[in-house]
PDBML (XML) file of the C-alpha atoms, coordinates in Angstrom:
<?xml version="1.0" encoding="UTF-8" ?>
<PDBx:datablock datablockName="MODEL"
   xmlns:PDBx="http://pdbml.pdb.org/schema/pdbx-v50.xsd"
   xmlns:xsi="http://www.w3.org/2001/XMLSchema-instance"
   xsi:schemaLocation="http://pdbml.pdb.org/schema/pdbx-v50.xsd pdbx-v50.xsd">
   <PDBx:atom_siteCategory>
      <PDBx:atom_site id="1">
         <PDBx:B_iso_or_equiv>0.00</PDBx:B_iso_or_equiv>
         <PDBx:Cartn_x>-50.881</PDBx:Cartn_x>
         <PDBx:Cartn_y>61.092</PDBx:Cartn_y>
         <PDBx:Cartn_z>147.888</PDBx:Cartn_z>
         <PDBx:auth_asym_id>A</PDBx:auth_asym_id>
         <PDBx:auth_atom_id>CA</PDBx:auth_atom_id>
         <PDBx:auth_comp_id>UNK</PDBx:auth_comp_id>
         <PDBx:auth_seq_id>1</PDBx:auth_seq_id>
         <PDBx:group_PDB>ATOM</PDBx:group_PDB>
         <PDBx:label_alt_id xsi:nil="true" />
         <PDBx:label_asym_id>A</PDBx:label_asym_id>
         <PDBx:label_atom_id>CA</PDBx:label_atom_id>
         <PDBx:label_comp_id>UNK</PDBx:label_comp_id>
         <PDBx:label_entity_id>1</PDBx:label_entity_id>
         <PDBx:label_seq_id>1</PDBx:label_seq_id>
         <PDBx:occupancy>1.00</PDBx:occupancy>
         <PDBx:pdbx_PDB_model_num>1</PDBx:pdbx_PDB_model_num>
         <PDBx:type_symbol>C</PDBx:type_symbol>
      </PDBx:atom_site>
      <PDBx:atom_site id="2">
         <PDBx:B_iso_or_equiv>0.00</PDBx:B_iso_or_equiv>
         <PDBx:Cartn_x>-47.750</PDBx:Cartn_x>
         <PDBx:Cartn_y>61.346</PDBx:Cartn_y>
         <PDBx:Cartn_z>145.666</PDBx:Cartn_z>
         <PDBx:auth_asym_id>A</PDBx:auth_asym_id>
         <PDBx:auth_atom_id>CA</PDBx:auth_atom_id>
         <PDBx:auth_comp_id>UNK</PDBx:auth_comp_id>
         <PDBx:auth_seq_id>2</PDBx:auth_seq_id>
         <PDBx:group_PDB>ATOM</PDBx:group_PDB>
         <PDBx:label_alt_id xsi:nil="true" />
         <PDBx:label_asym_id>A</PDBx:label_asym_id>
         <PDBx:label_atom_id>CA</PDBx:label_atom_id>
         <PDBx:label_comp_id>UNK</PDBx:label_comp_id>
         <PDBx:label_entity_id>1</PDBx:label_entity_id>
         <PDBx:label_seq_id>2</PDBx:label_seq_id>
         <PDBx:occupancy>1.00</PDBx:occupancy>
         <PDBx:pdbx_PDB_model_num>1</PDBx:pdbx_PDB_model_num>
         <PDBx:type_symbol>C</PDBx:type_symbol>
      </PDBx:atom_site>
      <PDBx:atom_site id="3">
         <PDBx:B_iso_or_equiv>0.00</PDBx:B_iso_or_equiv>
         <PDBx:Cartn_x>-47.786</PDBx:Cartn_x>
         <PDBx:Cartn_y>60.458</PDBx:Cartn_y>
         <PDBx:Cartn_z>141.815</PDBx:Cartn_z>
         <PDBx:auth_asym_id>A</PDBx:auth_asym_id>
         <PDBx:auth_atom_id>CA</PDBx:auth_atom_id>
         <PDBx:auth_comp_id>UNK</PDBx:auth_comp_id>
         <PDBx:auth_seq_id>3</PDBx:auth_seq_id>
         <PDBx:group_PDB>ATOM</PDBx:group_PDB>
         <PDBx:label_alt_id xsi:nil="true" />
         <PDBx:label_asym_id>A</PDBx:label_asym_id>
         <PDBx:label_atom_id>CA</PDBx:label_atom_id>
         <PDBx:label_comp_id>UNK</PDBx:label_comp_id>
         <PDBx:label_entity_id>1</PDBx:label_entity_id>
         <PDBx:label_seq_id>3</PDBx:label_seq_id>
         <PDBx:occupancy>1.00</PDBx:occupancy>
         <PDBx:pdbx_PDB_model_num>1</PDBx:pdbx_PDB_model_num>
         <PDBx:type_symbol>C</PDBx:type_symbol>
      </PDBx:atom_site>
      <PDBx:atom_site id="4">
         <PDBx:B_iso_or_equiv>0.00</PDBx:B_iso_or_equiv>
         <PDBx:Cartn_x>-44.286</PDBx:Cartn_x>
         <PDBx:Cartn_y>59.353</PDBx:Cartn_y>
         <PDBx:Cartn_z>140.460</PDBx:Cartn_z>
         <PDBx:auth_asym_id>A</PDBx:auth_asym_id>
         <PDBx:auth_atom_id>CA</PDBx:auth_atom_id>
         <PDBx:auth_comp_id>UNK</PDBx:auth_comp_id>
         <PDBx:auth_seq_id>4</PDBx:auth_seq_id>
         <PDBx:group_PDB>ATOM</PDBx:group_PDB>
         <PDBx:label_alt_id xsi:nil="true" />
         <PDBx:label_asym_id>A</PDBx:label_asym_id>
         <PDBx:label_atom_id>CA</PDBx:label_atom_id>
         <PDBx:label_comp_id>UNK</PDBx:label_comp_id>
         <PDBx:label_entity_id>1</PDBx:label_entity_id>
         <PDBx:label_seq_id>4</PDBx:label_seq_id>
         <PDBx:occupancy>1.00</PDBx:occupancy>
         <PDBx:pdbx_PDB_model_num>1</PDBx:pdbx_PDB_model_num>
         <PDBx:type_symbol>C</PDBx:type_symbol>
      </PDBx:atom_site>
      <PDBx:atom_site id="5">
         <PDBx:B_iso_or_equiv>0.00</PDBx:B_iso_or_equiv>
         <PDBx:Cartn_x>-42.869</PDBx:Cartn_x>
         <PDBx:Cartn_y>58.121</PDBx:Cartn_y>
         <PDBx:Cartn_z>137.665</PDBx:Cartn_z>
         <PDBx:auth_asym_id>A</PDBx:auth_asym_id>
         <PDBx:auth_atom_id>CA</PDBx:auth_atom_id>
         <PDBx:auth_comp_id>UNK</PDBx:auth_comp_id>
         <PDBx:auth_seq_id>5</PDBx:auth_seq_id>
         <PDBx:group_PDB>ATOM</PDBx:group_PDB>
         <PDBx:label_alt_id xsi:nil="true" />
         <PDBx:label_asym_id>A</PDBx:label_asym_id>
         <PDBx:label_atom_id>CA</PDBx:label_atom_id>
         <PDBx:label_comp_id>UNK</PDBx:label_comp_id>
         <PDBx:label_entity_id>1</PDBx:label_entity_id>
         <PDBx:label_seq_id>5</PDBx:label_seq_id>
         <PDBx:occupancy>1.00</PDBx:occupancy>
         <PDBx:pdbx_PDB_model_num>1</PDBx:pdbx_PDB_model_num>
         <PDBx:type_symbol>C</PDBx:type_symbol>
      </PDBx:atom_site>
      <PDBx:atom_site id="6">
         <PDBx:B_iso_or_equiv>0.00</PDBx:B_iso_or_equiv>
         <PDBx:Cartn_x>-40.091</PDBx:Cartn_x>
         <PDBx:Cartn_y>55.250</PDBx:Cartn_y>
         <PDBx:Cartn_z>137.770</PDBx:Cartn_z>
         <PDBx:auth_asym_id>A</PDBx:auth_asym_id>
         <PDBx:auth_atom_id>CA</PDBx:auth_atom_id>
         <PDBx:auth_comp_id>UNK</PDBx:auth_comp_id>
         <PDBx:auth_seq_id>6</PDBx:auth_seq_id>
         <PDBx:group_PDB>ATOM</PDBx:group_PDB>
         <PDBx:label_alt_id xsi:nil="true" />
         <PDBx:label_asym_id>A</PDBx:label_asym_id>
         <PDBx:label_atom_id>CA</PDBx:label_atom_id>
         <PDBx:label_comp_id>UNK</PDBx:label_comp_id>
         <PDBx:label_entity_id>1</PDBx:label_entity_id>
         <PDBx:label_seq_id>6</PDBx:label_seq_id>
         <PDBx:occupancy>1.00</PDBx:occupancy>
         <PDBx:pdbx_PDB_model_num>1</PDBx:pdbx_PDB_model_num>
         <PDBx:type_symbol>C</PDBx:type_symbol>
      </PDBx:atom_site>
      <PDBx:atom_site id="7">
         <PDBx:B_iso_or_equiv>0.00</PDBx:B_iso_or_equiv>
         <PDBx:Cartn_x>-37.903</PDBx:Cartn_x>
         <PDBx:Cartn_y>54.664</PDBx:Cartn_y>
         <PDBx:Cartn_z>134.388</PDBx:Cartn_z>
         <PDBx:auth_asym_id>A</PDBx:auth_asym_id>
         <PDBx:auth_atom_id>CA</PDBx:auth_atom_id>
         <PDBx:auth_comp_id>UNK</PDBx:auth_comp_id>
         <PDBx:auth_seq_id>7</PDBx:auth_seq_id>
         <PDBx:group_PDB>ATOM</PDBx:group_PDB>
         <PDBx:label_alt_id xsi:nil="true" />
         <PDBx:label_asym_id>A</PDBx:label_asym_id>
         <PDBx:label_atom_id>CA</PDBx:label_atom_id>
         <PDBx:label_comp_id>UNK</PDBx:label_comp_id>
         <PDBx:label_entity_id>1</PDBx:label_entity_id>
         <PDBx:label_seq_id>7</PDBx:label_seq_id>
         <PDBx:occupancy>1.00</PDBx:occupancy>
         <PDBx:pdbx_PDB_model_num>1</PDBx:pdbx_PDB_model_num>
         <PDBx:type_symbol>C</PDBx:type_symbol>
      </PDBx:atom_site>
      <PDBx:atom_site id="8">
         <PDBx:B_iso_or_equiv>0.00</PDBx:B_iso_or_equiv>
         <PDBx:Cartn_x>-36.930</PDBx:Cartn_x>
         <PDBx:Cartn_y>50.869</PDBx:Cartn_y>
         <PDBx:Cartn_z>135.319</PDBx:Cartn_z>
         <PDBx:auth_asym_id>A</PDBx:auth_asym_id>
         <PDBx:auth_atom_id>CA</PDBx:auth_atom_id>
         <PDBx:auth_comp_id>UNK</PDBx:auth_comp_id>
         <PDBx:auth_seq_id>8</PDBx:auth_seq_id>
         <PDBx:group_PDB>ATOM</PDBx:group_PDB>
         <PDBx:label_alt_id xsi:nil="true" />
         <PDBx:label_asym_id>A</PDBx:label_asym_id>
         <PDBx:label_atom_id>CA</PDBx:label_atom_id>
         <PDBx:label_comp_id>UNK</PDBx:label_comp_id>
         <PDBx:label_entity_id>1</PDBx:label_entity_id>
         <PDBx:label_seq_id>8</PDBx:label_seq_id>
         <PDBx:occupancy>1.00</PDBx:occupancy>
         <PDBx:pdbx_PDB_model_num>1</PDBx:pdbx_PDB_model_num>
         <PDBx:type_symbol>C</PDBx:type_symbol>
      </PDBx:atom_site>
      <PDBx:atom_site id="9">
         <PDBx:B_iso_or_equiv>0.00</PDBx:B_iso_or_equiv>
         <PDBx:Cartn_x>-35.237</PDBx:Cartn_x>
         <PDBx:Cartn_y>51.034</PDBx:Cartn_y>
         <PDBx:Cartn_z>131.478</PDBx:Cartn_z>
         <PDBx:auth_asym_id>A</PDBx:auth_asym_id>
         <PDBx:auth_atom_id>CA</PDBx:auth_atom_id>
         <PDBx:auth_comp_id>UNK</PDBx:auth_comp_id>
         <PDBx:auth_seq_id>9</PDBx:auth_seq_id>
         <PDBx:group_PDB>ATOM</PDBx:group_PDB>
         <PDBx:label_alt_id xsi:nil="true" />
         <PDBx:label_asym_id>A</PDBx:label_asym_id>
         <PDBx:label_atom_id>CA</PDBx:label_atom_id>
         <PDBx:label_comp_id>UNK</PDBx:label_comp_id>
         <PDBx:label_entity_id>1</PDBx:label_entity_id>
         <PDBx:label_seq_id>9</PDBx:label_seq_id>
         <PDBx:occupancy>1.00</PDBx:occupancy>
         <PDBx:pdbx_PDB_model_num>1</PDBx:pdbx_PDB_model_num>
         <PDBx:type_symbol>C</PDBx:type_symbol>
      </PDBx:atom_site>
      <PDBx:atom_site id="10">
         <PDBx:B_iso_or_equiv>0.00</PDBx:B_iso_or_equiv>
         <PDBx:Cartn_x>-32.461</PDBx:Cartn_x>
         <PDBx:Cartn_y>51.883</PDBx:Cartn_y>
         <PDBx:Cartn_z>133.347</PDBx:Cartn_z>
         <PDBx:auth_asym_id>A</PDBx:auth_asym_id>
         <PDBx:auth_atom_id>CA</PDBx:auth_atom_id>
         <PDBx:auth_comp_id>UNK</PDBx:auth_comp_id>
         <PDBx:auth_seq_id>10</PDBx:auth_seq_id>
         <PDBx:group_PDB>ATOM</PDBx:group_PDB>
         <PDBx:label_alt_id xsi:nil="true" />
         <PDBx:label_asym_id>A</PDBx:label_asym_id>
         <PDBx:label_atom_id>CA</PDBx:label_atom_id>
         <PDBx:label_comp_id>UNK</PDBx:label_comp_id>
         <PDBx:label_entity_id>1</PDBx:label_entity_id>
         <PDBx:label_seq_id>10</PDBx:label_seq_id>
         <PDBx:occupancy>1.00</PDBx:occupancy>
         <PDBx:pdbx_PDB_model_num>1</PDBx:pdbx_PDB_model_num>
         <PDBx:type_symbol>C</PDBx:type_symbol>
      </PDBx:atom_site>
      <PDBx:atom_site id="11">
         <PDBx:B_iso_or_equiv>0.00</PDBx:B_iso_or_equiv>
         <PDBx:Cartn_x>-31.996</PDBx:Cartn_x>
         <PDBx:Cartn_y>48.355</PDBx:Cartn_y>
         <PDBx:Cartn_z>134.998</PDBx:Cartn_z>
         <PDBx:auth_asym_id>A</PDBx:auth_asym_id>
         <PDBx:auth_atom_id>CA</PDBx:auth_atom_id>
         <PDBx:auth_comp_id>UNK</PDBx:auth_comp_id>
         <PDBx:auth_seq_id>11</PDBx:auth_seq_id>
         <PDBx:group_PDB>ATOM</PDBx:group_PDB>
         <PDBx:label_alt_id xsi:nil="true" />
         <PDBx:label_asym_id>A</PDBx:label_asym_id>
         <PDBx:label_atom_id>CA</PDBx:label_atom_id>
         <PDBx:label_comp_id>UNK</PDBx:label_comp_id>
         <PDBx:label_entity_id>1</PDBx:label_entity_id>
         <PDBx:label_seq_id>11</PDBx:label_seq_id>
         <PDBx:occupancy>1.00</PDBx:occupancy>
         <PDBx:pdbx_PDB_model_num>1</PDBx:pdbx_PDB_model_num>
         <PDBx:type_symbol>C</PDBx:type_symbol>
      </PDBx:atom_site>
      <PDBx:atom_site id="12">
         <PDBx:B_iso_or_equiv>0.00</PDBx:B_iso_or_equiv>
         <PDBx:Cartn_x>-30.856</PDBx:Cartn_x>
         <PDBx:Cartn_y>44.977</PDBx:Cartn_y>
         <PDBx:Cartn_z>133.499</PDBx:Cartn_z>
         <PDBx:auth_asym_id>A</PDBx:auth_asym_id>
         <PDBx:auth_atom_id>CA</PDBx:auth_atom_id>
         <PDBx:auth_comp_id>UNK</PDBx:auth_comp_id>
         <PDBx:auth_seq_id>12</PDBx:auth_seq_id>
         <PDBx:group_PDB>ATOM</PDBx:group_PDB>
         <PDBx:label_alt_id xsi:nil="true" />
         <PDBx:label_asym_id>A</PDBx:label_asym_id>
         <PDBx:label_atom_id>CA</PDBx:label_atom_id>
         <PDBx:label_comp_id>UNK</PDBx:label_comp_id>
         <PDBx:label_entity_id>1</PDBx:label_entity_id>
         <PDBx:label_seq_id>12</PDBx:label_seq_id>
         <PDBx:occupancy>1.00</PDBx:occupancy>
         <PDBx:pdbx_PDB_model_num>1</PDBx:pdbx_PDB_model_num>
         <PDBx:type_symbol>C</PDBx:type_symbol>
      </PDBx:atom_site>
      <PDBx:atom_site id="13">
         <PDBx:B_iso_or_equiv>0.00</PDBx:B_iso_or_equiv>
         <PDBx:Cartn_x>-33.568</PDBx:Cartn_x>
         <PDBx:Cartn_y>41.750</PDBx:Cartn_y>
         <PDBx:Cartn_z>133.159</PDBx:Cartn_z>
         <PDBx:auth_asym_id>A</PDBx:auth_asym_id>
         <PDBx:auth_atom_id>CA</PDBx:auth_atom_id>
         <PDBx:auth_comp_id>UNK</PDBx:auth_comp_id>
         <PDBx:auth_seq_id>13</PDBx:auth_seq_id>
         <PDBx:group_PDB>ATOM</PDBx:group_PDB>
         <PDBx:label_alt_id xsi:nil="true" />
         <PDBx:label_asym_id>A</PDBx:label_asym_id>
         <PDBx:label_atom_id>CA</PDBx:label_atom_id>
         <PDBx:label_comp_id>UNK</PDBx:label_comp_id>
         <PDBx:label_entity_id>1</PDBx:label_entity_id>
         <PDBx:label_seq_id>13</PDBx:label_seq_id>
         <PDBx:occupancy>1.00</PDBx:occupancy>
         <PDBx:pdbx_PDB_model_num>1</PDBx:pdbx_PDB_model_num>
         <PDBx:type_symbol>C</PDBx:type_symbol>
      </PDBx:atom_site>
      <PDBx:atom_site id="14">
         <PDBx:B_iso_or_equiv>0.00</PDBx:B_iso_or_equiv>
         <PDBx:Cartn_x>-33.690</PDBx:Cartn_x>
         <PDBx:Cartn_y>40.309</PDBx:Cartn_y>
         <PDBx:Cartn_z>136.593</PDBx:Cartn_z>
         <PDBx:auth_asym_id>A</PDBx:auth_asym_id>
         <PDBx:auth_atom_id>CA</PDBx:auth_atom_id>
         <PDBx:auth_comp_id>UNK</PDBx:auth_comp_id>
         <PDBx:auth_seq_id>14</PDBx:auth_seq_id>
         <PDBx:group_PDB>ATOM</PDBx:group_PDB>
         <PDBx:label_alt_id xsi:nil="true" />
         <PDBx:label_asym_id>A</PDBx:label_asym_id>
         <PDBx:label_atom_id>CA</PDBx:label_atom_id>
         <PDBx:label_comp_id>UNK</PDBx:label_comp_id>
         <PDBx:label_entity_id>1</PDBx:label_entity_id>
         <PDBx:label_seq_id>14</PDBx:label_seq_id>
         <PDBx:occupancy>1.00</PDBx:occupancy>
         <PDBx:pdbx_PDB_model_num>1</PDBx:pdbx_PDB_model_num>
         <PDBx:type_symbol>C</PDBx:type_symbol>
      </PDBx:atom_site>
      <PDBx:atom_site id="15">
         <PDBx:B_iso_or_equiv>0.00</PDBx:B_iso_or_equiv>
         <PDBx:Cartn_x>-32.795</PDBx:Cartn_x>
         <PDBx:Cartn_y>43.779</PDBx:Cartn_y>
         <PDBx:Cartn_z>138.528</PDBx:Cartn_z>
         <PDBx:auth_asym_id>A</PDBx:auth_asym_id>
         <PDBx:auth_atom_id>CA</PDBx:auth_atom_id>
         <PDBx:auth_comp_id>UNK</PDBx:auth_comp_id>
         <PDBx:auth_seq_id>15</PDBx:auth_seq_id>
         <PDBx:group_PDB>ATOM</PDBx:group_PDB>
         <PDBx:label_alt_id xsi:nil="true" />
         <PDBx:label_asym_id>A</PDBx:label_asym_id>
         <PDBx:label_atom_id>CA</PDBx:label_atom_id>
         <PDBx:label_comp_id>UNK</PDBx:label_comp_id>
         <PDBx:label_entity_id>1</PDBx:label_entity_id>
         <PDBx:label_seq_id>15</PDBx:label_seq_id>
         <PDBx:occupancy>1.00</PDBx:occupancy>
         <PDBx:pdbx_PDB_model_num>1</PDBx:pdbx_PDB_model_num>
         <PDBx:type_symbol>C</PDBx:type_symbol>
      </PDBx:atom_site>
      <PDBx:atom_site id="16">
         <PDBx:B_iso_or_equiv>0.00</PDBx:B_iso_or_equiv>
         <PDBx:Cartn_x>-34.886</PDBx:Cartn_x>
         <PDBx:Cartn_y>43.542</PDBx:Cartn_y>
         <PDBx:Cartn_z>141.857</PDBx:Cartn_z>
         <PDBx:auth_asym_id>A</PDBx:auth_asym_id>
         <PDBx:auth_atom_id>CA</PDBx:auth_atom_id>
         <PDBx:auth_comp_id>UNK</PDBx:auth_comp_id>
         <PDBx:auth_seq_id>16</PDBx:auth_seq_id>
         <PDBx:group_PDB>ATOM</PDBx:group_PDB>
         <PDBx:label_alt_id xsi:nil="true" />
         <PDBx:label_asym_id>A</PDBx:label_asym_id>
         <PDBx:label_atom_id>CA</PDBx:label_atom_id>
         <PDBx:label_comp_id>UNK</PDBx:label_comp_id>
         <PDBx:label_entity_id>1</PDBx:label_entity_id>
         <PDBx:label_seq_id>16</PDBx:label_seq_id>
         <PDBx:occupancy>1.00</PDBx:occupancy>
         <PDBx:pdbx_PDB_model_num>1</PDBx:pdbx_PDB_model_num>
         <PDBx:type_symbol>C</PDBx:type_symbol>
      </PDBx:atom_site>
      <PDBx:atom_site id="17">
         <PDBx:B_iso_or_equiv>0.00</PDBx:B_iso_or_equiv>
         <PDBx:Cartn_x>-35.919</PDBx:Cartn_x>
         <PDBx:Cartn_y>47.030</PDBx:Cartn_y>
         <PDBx:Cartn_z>143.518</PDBx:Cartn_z>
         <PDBx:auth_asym_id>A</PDBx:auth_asym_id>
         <PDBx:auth_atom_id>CA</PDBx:auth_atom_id>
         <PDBx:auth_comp_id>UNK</PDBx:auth_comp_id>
         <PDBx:auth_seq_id>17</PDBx:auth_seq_id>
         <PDBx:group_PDB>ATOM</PDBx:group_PDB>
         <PDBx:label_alt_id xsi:nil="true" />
         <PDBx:label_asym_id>A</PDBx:label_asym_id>
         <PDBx:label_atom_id>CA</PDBx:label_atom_id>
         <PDBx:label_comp_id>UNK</PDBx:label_comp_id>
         <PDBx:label_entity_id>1</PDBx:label_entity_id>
         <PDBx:label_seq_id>17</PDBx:label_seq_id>
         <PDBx:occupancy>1.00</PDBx:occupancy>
         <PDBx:pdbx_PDB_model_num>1</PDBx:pdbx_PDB_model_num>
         <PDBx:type_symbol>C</PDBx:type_symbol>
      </PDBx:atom_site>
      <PDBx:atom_site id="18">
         <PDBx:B_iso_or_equiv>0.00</PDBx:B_iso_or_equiv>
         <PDBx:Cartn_x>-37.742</PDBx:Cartn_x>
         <PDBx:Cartn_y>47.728</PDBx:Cartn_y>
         <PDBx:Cartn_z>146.486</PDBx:Cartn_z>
         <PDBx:auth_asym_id>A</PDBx:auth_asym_id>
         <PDBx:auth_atom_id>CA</PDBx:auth_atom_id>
         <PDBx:auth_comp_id>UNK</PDBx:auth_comp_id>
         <PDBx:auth_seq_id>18</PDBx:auth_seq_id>
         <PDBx:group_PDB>ATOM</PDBx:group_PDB>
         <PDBx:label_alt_id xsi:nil="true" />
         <PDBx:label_asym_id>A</PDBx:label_asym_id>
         <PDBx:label_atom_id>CA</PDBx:label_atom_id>
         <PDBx:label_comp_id>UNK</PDBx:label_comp_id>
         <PDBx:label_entity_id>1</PDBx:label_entity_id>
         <PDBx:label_seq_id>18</PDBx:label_seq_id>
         <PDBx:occupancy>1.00</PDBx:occupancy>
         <PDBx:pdbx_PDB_model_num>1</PDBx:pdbx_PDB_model_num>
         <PDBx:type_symbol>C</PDBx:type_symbol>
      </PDBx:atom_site>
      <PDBx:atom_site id="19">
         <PDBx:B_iso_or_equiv>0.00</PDBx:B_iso_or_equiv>
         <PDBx:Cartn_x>-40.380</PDBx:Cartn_x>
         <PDBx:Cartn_y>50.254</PDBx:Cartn_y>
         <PDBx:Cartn_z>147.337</PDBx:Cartn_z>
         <PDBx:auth_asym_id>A</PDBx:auth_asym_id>
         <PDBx:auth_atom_id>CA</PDBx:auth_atom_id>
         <PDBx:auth_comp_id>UNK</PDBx:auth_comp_id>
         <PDBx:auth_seq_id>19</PDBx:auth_seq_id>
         <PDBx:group_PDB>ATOM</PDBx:group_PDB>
         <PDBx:label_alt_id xsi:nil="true" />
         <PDBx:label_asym_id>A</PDBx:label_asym_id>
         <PDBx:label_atom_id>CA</PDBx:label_atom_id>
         <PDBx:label_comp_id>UNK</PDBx:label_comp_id>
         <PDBx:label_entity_id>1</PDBx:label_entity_id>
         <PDBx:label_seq_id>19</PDBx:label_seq_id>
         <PDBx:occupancy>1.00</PDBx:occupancy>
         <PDBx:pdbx_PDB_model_num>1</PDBx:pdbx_PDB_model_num>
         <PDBx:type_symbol>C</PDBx:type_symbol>
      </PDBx:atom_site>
      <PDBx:atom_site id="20">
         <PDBx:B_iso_or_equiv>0.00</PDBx:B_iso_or_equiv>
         <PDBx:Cartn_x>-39.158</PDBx:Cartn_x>
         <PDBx:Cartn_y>50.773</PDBx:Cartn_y>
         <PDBx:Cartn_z>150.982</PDBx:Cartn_z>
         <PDBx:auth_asym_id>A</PDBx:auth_asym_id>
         <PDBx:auth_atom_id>CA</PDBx:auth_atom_id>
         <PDBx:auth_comp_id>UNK</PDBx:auth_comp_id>
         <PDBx:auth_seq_id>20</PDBx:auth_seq_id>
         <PDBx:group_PDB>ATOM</PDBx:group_PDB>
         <PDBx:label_alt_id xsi:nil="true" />
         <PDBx:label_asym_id>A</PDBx:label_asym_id>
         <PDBx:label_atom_id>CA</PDBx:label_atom_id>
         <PDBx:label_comp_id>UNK</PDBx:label_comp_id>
         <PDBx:label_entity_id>1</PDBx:label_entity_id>
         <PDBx:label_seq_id>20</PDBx:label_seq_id>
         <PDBx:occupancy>1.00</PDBx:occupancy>
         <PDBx:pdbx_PDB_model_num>1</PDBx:pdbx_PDB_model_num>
         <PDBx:type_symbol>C</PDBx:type_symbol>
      </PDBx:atom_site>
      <PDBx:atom_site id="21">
         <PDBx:B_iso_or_equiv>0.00</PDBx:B_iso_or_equiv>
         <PDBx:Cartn_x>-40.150</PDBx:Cartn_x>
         <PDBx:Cartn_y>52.973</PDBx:Cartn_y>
         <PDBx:Cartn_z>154.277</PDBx:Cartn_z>
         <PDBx:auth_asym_id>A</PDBx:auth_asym_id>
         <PDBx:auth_atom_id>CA</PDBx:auth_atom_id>
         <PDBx:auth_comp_id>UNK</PDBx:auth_comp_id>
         <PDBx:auth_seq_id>21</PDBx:auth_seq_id>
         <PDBx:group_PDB>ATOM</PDBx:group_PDB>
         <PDBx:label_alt_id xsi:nil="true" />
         <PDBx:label_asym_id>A</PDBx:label_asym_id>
         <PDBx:label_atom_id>CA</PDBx:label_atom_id>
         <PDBx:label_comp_id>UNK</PDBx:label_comp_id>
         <PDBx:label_entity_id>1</PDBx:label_entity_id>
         <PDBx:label_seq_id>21</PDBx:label_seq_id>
         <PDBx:occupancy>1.00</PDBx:occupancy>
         <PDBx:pdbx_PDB_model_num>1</PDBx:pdbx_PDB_model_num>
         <PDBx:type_symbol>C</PDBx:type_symbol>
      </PDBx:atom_site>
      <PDBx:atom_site id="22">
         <PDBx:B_iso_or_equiv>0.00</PDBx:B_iso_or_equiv>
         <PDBx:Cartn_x>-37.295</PDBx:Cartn_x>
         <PDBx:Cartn_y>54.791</PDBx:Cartn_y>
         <PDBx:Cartn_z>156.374</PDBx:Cartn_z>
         <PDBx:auth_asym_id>A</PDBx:auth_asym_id>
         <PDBx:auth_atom_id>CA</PDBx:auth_atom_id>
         <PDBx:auth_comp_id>UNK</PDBx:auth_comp_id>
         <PDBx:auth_seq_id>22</PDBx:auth_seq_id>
         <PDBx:group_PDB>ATOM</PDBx:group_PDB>
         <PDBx:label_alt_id xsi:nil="true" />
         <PDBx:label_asym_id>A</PDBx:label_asym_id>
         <PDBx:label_atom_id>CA</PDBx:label_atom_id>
         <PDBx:label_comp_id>UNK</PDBx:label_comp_id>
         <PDBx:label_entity_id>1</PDBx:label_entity_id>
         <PDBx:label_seq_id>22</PDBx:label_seq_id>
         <PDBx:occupancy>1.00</PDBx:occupancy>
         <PDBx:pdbx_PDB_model_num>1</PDBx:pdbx_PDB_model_num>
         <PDBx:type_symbol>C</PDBx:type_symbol>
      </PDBx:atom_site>
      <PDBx:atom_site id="23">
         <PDBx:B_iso_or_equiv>0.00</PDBx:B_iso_or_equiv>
         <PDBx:Cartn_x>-39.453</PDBx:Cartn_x>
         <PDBx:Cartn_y>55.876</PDBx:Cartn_y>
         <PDBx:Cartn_z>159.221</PDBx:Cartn_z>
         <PDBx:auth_asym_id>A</PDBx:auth_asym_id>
         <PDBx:auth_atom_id>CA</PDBx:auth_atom_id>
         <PDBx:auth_comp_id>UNK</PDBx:auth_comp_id>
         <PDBx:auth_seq_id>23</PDBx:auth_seq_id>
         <PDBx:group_PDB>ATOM</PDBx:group_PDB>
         <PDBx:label_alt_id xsi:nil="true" />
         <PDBx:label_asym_id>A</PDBx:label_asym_id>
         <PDBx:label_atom_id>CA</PDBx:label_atom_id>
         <PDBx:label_comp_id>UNK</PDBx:label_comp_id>
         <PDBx:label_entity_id>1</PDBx:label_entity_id>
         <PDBx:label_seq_id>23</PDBx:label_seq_id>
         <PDBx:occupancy>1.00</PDBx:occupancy>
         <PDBx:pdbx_PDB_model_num>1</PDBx:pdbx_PDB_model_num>
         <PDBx:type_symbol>C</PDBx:type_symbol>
      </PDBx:atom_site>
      <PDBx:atom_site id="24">
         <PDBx:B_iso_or_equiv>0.00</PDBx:B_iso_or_equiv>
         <PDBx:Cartn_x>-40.218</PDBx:Cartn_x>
         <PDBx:Cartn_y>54.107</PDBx:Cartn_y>
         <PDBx:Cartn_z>162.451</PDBx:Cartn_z>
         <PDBx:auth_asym_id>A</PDBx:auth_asym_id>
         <PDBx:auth_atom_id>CA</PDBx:auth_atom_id>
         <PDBx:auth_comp_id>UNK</PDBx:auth_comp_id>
         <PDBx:auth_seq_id>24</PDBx:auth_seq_id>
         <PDBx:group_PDB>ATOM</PDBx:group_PDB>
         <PDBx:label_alt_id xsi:nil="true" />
         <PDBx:label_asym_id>A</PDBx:label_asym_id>
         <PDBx:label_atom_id>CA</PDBx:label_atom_id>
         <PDBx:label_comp_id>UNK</PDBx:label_comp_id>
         <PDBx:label_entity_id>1</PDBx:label_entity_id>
         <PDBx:label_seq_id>24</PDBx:label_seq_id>
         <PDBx:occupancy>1.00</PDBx:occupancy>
         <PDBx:pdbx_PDB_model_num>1</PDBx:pdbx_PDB_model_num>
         <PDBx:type_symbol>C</PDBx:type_symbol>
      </PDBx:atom_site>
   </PDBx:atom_siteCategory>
</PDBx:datablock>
């Protein structure tokens, strides 16, 4: 397990982001 913290404040209204995975 890994706990994070995202700040999305950062990010205009409407601002799509993607949790994503690298590794085949």
């Amino acid at each position: 397990r890994a706990d994070i913290v995202v700040d999305f404040s950062a990010y205009p209204p409407g601002t799509e982001l993607f949790l994503t995975n690298r590794l085949q």
